[in-house]
N, C-alpha and C. Protein backbone atom coordinates (compact mmCIF):
# COMPACT_ATOMS: atom_id res chain seq x y z
N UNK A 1 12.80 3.10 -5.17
CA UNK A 1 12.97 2.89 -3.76
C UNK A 1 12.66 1.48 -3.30
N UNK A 2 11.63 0.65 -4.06
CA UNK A 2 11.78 -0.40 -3.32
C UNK A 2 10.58 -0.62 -2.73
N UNK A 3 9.58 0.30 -2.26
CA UNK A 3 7.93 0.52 -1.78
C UNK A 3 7.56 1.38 -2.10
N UNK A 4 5.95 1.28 -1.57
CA UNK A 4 5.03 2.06 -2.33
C UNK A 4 3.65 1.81 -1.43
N UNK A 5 2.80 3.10 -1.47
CA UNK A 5 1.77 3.70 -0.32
C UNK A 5 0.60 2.89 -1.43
N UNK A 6 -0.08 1.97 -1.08
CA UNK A 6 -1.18 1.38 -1.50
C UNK A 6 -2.47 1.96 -0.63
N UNK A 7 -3.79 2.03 -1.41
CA UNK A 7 -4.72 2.15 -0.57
C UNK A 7 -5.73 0.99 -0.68
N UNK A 8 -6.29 0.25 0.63
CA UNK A 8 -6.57 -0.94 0.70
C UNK A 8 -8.28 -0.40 0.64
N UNK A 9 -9.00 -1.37 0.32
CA UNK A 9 -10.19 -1.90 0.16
C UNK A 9 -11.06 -0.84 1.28
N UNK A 10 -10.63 -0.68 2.39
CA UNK A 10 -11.26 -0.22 3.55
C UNK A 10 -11.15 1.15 3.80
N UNK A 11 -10.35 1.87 2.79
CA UNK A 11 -10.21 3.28 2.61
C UNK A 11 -8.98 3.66 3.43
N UNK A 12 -8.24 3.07 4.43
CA UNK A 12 -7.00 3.32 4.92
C UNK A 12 -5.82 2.90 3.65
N UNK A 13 -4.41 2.59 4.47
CA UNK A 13 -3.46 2.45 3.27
C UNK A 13 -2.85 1.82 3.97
N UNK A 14 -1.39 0.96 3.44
CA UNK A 14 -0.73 -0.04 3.34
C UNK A 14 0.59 0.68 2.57
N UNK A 15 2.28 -0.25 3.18
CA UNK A 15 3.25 0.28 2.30
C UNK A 15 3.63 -0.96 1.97
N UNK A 16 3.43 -1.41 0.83
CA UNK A 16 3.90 -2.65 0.00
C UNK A 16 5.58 -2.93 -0.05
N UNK A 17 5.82 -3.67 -0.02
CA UNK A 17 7.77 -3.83 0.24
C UNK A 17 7.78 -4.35 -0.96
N UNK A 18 9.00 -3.99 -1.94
CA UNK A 18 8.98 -4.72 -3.36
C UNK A 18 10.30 -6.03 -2.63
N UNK A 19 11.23 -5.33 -1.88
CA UNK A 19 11.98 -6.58 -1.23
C UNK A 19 10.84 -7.79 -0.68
N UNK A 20 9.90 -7.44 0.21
CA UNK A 20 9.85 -9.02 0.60
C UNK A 20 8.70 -9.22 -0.16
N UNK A 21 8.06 -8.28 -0.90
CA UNK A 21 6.99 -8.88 -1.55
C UNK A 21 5.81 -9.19 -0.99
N UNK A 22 5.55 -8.05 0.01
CA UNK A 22 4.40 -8.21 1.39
C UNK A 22 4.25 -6.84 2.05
N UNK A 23 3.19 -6.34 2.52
CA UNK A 23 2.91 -5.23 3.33
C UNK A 23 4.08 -5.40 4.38
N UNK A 24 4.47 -4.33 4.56
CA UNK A 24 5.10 -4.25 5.97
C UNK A 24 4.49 -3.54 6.81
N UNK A 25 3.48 -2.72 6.62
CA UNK A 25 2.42 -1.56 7.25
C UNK A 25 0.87 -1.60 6.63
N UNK A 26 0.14 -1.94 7.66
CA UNK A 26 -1.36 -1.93 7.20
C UNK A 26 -2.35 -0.91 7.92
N UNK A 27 -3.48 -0.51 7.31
CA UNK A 27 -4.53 0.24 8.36
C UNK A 27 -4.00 1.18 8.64
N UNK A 28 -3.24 1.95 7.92
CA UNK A 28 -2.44 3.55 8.23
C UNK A 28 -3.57 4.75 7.98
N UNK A 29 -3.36 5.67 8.60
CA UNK A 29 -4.52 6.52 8.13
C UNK A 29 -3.05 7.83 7.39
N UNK A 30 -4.09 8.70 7.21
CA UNK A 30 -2.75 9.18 6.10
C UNK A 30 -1.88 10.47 6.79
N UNK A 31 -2.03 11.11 7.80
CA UNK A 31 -0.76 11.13 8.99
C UNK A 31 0.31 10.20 9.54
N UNK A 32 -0.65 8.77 9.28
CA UNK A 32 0.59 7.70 9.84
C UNK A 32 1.25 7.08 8.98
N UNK A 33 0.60 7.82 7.14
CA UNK A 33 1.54 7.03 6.02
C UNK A 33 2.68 8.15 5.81
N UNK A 34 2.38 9.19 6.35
CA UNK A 34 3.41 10.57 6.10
C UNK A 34 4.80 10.42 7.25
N UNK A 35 4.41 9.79 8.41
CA UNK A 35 5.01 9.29 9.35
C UNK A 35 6.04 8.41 8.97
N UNK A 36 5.21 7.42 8.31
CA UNK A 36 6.15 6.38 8.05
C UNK A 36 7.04 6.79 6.68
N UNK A 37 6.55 7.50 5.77
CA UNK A 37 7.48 8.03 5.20
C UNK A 37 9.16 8.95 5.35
N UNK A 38 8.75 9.36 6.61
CA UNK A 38 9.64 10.09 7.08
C UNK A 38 10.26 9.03 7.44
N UNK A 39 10.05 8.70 8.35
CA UNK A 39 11.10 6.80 8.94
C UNK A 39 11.90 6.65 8.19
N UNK A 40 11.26 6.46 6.51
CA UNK A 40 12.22 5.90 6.05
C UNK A 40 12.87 6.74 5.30
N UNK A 41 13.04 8.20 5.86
CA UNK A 41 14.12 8.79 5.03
C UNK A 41 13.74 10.22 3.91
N UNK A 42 11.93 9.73 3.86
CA UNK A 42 11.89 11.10 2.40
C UNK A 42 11.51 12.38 3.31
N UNK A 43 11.48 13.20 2.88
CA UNK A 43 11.17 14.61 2.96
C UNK A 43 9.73 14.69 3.67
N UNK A 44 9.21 16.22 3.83
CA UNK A 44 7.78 16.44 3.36
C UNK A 44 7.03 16.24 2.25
N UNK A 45 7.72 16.69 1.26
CA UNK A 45 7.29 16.62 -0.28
C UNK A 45 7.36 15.13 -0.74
N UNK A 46 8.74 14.25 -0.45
CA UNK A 46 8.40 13.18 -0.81
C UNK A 46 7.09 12.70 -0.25
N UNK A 47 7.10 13.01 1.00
CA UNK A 47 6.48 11.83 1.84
C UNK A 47 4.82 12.18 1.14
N UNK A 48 4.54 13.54 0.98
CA UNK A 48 2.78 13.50 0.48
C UNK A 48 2.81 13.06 -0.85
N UNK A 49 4.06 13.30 -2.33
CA UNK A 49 3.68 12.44 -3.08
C UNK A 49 3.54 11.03 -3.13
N UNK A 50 4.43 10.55 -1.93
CA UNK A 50 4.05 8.43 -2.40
C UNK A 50 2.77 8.55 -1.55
N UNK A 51 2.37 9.30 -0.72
CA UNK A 51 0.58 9.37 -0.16
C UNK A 51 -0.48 9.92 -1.72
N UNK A 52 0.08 10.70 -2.03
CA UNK A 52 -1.08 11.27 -2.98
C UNK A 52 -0.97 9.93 -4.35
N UNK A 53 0.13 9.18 -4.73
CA UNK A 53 0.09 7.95 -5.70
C UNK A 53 -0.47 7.14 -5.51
N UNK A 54 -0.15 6.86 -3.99
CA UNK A 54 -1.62 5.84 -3.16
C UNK A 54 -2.69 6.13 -3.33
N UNK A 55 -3.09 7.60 -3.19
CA UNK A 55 -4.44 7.72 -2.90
C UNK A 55 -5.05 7.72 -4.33
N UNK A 56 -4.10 8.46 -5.25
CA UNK A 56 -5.08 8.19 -6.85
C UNK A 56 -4.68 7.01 -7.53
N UNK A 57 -4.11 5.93 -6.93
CA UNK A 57 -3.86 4.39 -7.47
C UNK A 57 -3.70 4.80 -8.94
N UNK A 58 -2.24 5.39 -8.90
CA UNK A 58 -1.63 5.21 -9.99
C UNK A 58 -1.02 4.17 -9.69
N UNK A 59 -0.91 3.72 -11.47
CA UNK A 59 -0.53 2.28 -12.05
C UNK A 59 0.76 1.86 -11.80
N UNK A 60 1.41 0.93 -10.53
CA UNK A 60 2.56 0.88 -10.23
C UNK A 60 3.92 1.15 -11.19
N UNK A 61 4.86 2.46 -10.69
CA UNK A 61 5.88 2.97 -11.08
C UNK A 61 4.97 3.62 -12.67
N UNK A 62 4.42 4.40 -12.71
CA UNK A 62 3.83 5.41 -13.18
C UNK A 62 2.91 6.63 -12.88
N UNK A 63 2.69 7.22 -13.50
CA UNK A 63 1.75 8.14 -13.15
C UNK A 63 0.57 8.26 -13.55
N UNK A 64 0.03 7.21 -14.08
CA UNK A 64 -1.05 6.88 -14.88
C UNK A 64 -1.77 6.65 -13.84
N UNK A 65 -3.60 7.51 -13.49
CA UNK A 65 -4.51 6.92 -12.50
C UNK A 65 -4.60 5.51 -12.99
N UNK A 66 -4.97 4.53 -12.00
CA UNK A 66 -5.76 3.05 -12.29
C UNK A 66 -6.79 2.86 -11.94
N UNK A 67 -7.27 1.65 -11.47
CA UNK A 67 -8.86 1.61 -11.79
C UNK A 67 -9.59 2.06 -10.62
N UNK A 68 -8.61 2.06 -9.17
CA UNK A 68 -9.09 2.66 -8.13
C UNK A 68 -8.55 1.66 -6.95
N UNK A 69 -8.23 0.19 -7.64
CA UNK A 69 -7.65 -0.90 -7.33
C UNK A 69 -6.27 -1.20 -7.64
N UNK A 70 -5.78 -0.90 -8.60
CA UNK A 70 -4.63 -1.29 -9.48
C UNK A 70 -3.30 -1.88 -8.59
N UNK A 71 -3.18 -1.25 -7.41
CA UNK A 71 -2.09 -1.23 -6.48
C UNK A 71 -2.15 -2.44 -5.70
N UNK A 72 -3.58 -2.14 -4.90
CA UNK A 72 -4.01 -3.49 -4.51
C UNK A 72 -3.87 -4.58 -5.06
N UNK A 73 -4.73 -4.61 -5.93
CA UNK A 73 -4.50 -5.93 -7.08
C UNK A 73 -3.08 -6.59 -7.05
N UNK A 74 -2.06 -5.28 -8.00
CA UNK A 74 -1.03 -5.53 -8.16
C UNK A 74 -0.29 -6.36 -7.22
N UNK A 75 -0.30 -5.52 -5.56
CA UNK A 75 0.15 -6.62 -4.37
C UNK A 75 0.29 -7.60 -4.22
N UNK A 76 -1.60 -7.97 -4.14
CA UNK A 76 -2.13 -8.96 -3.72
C UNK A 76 -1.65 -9.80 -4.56
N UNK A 77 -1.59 -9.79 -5.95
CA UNK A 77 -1.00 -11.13 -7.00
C UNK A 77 0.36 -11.05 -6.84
N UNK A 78 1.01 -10.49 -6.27
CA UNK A 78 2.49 -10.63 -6.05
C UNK A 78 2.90 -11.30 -4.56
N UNK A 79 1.47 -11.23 -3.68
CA UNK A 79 1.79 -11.74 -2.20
C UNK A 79 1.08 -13.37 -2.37
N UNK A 80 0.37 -13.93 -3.70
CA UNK A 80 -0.31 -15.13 -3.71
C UNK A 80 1.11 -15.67 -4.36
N UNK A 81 1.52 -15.30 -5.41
CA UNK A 81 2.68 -15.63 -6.22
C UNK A 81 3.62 -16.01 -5.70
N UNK A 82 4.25 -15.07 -4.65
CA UNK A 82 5.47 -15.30 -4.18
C UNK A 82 4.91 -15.58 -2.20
N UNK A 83 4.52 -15.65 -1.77
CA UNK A 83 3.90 -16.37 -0.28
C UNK A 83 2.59 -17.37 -0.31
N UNK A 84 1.94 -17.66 -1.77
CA UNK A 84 0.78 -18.28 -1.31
C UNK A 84 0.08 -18.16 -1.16
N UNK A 85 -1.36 -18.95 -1.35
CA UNK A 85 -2.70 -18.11 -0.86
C UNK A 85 -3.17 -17.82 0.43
N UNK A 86 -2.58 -18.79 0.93
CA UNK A 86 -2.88 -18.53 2.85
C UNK A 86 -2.63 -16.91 3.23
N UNK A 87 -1.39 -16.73 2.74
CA UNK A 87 -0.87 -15.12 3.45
C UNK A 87 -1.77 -14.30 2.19
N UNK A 88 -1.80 -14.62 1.13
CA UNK A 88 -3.01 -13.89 0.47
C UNK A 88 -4.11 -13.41 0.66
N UNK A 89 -4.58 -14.41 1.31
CA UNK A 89 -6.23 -14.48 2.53
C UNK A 89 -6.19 -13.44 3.55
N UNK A 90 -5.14 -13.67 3.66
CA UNK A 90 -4.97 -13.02 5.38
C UNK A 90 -5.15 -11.42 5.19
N UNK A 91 -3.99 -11.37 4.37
CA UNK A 91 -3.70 -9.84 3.46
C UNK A 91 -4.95 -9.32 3.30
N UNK A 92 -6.01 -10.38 2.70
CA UNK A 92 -7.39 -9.58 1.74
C UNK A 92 -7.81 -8.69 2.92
N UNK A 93 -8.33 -9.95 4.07
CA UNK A 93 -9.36 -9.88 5.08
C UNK A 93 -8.55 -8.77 6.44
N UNK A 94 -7.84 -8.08 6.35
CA UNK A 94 -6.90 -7.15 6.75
C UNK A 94 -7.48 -6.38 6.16
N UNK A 95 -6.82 -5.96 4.92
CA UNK A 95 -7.50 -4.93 4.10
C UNK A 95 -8.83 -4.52 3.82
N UNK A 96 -9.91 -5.41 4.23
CA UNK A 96 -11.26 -5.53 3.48
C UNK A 96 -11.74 -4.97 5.02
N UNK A 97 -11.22 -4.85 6.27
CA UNK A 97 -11.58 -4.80 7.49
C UNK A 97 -12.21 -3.41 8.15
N UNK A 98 -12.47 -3.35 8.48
CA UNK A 98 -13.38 -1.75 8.93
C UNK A 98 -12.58 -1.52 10.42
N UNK A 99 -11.34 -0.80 10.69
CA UNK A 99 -10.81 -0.93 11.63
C UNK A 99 -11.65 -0.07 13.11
N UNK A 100 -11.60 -0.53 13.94
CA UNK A 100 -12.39 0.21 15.22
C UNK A 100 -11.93 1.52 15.21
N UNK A 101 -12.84 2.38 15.68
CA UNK A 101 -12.29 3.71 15.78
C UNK A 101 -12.83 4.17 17.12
């Protein structure tokens, strides 16, 4: 498909775009990653498995758990790589953020 339900540092989630190579959605809680799944088209069933891959950070385009990070990681060196460290920074301190509730 092209994305994928990451879970960020702060215990919310993120949908990584393999097109631009950048979050397009941050700070989702996981009603609003099921949401956005639907948006773009999957099912019910799709939509809780790319939530449940997020949530056990399997190893991008597998089913292998990762380290708890793997997704993140993965991103993040693909958003320094291809945008730089500036939008890298930005990305972290987003993710690393304790959103108000």
């Amino acid at each position: 498909m092209g994305w994928r339900i990451v879970k960020q540092p702060n215990g919310l989630y993120a949908r990584f775009s393999d097109i631009v190579d950048d979050f397009t959605h941050m700070n989702l809680t996981e009603k609003q990653v099921i949401t956005c799944c639907k948006k773009q088209g999957l099912g019910s069933c799709e939509s809780a498995d790319k939530l449940h891959a997020g949530k056990e950070d399997f190893i991008p385009w597998t089913t292998t758990p990762g380290s708890g990070s793997s997704r993140w990681d993965d991103c993040i060196e693909t958003i320094k790589n291809c945008h730089g460290k500036r939008k890298m920074n930005s990305r972290i301190k987003t993710g690393n953020k304790t959103p108000l509730v």
